[in-house]
Protein backbone atom coordinates (compact mmCIF):
# COMPACT_ATOMS: atom_id res chain seq x y z
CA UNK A 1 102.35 184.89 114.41
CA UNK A 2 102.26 184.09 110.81
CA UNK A 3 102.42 180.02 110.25
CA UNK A 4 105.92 178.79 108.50
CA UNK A 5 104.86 177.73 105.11
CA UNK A 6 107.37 174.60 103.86
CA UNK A 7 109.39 175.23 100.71
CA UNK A 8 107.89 173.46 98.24
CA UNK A 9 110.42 170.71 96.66
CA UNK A 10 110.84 171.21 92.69
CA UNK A 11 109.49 168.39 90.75
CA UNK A 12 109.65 167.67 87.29
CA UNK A 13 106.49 168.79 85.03
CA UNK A 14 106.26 165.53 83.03
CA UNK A 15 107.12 163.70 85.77
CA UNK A 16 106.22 164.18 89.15
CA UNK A 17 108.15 161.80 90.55
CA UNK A 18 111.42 162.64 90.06
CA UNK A 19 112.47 165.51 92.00
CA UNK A 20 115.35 167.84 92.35
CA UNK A 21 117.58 166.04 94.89
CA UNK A 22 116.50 162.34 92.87
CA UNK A 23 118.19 164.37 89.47
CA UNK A 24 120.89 165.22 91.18
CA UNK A 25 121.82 161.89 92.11
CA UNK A 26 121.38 160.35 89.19
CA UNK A 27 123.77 163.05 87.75
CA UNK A 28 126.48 162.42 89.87
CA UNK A 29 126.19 158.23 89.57
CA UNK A 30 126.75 158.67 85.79
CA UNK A 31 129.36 161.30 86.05
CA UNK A 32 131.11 158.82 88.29
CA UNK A 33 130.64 155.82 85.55
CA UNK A 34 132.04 157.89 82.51
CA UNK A 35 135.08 158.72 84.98
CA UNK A 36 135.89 154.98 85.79
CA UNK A 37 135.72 154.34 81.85
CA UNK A 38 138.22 157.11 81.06
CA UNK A 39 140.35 155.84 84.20
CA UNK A 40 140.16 152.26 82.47
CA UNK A 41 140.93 153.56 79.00
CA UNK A 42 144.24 155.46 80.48
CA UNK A 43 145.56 152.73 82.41
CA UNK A 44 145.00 150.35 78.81
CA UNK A 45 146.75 152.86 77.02
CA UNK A 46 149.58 153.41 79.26
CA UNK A 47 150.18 149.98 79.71
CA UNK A 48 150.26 149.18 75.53
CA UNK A 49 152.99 151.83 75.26
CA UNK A 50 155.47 150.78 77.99
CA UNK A 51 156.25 147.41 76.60
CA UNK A 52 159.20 147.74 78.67
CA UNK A 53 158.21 147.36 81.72
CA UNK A 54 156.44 144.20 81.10
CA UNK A 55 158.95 141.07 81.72
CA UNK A 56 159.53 138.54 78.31
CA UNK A 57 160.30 134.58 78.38
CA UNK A 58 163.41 133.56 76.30
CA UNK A 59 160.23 131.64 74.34
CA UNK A 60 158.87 135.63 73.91
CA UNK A 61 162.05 136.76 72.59
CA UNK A 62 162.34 133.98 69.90
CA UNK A 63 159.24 134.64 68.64
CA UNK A 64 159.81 138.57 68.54
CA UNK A 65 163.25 137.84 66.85
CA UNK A 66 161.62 135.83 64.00
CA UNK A 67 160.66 138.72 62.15
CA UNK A 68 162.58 140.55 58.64
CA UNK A 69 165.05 142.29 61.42
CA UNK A 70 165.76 138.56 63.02
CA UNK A 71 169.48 137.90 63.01
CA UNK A 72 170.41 135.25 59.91
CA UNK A 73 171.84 132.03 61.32
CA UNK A 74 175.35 131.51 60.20
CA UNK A 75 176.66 127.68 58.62
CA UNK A 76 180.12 126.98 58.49
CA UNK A 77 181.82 124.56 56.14
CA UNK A 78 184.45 123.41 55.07
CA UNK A 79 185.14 122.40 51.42
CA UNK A 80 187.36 120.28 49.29
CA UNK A 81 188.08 120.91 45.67
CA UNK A 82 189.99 119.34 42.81
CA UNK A 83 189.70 119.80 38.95
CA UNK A 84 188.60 116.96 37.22
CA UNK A 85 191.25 118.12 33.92
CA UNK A 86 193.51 120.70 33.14
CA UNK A 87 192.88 123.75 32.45
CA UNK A 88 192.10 125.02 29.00
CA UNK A 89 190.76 127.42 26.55
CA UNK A 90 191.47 131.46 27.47
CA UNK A 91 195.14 132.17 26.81
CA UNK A 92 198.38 131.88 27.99
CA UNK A 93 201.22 133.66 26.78
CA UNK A 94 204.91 134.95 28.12
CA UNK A 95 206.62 138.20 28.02
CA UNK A 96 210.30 139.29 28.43
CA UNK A 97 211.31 138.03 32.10
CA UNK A 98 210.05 135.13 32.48
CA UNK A 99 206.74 136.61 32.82
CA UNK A 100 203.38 133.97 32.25
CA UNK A 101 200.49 135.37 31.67
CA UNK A 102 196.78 133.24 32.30
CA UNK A 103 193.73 134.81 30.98
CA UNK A 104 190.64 133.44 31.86
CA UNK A 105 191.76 129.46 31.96
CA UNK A 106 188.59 127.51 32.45
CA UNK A 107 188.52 125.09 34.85
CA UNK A 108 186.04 122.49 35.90
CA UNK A 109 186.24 120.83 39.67
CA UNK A 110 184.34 118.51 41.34
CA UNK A 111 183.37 120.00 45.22
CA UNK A 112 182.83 118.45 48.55
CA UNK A 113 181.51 120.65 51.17
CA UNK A 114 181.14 119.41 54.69
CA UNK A 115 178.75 121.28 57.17
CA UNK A 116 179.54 122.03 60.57
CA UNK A 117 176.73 119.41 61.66
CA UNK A 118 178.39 116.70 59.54
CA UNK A 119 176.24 116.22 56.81
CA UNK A 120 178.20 116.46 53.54
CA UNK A 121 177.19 117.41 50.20
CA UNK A 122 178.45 116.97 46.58
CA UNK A 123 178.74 119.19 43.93
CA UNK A 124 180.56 120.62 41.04
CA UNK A 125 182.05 124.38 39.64
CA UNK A 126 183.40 125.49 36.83
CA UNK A 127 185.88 129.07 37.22
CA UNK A 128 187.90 130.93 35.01
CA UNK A 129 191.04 132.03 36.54
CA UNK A 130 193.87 134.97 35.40
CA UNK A 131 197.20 134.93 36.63
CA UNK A 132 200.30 136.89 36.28
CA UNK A 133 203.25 134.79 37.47
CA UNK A 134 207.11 136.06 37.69
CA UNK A 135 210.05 133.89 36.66
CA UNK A 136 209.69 132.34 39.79
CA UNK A 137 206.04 131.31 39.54
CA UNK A 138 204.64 133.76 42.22
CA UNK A 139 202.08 136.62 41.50
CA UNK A 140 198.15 137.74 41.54
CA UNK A 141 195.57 136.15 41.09
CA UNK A 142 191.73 136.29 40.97
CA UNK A 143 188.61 134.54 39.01
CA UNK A 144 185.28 134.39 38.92
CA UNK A 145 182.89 130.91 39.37
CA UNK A 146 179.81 128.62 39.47
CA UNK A 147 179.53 126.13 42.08
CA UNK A 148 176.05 124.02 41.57
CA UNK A 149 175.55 121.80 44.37
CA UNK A 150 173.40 118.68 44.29
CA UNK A 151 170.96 120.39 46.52
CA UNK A 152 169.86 122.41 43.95
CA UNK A 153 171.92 125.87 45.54
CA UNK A 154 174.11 127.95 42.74
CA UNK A 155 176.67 129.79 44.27
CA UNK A 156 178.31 132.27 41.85
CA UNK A 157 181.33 134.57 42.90
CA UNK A 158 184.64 135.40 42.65
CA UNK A 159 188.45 135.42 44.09
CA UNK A 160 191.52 136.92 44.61
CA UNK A 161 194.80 136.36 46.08
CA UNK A 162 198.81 135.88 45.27
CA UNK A 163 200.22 132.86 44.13
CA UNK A 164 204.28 132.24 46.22
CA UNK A 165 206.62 129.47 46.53
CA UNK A 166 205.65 128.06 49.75
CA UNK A 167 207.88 124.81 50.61
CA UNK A 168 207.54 122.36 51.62
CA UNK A 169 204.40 121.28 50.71
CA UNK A 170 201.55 119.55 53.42
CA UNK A 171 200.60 116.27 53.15
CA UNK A 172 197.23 115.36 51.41
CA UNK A 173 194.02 115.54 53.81
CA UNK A 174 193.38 112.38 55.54
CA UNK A 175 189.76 113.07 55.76
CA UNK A 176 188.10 109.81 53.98
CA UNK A 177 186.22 112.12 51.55
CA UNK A 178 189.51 113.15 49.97
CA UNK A 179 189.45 109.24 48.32
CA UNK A 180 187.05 110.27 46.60
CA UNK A 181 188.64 112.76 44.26
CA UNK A 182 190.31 111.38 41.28
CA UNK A 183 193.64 112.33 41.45
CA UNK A 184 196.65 111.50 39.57
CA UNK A 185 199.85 109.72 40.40
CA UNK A 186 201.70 113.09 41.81
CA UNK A 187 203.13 113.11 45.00
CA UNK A 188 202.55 115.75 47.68
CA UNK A 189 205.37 116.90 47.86
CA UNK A 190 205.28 118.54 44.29
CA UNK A 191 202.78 121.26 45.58
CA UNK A 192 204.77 123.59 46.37
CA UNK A 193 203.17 126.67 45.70
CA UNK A 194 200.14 128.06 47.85
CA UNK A 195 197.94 130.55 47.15
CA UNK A 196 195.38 131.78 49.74
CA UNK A 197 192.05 133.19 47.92
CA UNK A 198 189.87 135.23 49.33
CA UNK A 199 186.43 134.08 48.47
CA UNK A 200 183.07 136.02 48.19
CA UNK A 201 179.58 134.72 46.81
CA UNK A 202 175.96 135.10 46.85
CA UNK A 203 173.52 132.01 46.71
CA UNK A 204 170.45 131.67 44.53
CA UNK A 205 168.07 128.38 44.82
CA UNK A 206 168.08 125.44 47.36
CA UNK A 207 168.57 126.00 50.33
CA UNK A 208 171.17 128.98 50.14
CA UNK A 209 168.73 130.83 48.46
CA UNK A 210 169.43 134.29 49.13
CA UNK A 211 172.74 133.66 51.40
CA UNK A 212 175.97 135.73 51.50
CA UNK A 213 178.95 133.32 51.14
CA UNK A 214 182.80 134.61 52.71
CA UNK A 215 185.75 132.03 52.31
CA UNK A 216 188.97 131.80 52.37
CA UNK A 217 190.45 128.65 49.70
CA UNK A 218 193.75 128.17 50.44
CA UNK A 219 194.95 126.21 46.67
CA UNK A 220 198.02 124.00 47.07
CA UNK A 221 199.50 123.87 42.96
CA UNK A 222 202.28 122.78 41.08
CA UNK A 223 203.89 124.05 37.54
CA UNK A 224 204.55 127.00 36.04
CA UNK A 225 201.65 127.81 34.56
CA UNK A 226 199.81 125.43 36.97
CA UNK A 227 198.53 122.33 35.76
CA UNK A 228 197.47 120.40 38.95
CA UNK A 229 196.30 121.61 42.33
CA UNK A 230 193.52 121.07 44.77
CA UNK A 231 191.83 123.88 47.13
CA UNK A 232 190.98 123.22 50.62
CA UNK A 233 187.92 126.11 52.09
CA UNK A 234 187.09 127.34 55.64
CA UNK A 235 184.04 129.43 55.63
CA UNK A 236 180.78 130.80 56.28
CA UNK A 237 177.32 131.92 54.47
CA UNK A 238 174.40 133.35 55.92
């Protein structure tokens, strides 16, 4: 009976040592490594692109909102206006009717504004208004102006609106700051036309900088054409 000769076990020419079953296993441990590294690298990446499944604090979402696409805060204010003469230069002139015609009157005001957090600024604008007015003192009217405030903030704009006969006329404002306007000896009660403007702007320097002003300045006049009135705004830039 012939003797069973073992199979003889491969081994590596330069090395003797290492032999087939050792290779193998040293295969499969780094086959397994570069498979845990492209498991890692997956769950990385799938986790950076599914932002939303990853809970944010209210501090999160402030900081993410404070970007270009971050909603502008809004300031309200309200504003009180009265010119400090009549009006003059442009032109006025009348036609059959009773028609009055204003063509760019200028007019210089001084300006309170009063935020919404009760601070209060001063300043002062200078418009030129155009009016049409019928016999009985009502019509259109618009203008454009420059309000500098004492911040250093420029807003520049314009208006439009109708003038009507709108008795009887308000008292003055009893806010404190209206004392400070200087306004002549005529009662109240002479103011009896209104005219509602609607008032658009857009800020440059200060702190408005930039801003988008929307108004409305509701202007309380007497005289045909006008020679007093005062303006009181409600509005909003942001």
């Amino acid at each position: 009976m012939a003797a069973t000769v073992p199979a003889r076990m491969w081994q590596c020419p330069d090395h003797p040592d290492i032999t087939q079953q050792s290779r193998k296993g040293k295969v499969m441990k780094t086959l397994s490594v570069v498979l845990l590294l492209l498991a890692s690298v997956a769950f990385v990446l799938v986790g950076c692109s599914d932002n939303s499944a990853v809970p944010v604090s209210p501090t999160d979402q402030a900081v993410q909102g404070s970007g270009p696409l971050a909603k502008k805060t809004v300031v309200n204010f309200t504003m009180y206006d009265f010119p400090l003469a009549p009006p003059t230069g442009g032109r006025v002139w009348e036609t059959p009717g009773g028609i009055t015609h204003l063509k760019d009157r200028e007019i210089h005001e001084a300006v309170i504004v009063k935020y919404e957090d009760g601070t209060v600024e001063l300043g002062n604008m200078t418009h030129f208004i155009s009016q049409t007015l019928d016999a009985n003192g009502e019509g259109p009217t618009q203008g454009s102006f420059t309000c500098t405030l004492e911040s250093g903030g420029v807003w520049k704009g314009t208006y439009e609106g109708y003038r009507s006969y709108a008795p009887p006329a308000p008292l003055f404002p009893t806010d404190p700051l209206w004392l400070s306007f200087p306004f002549p000896p005529i009662p109240s009660a002479a103011f009896v036309f209104e005219a509602p403007l609607k008032v658009v702007a857009h800020g440059t320097g200060g702190n408005i900088d930039g801003m988008k002003m929307s108004a409305t300045d509701v202007i309380r006049t007497f005289g045909t054409p006008p020679t007093y009135f005062y303006g009181i705004t409600t509005g909003s830039y942001k």
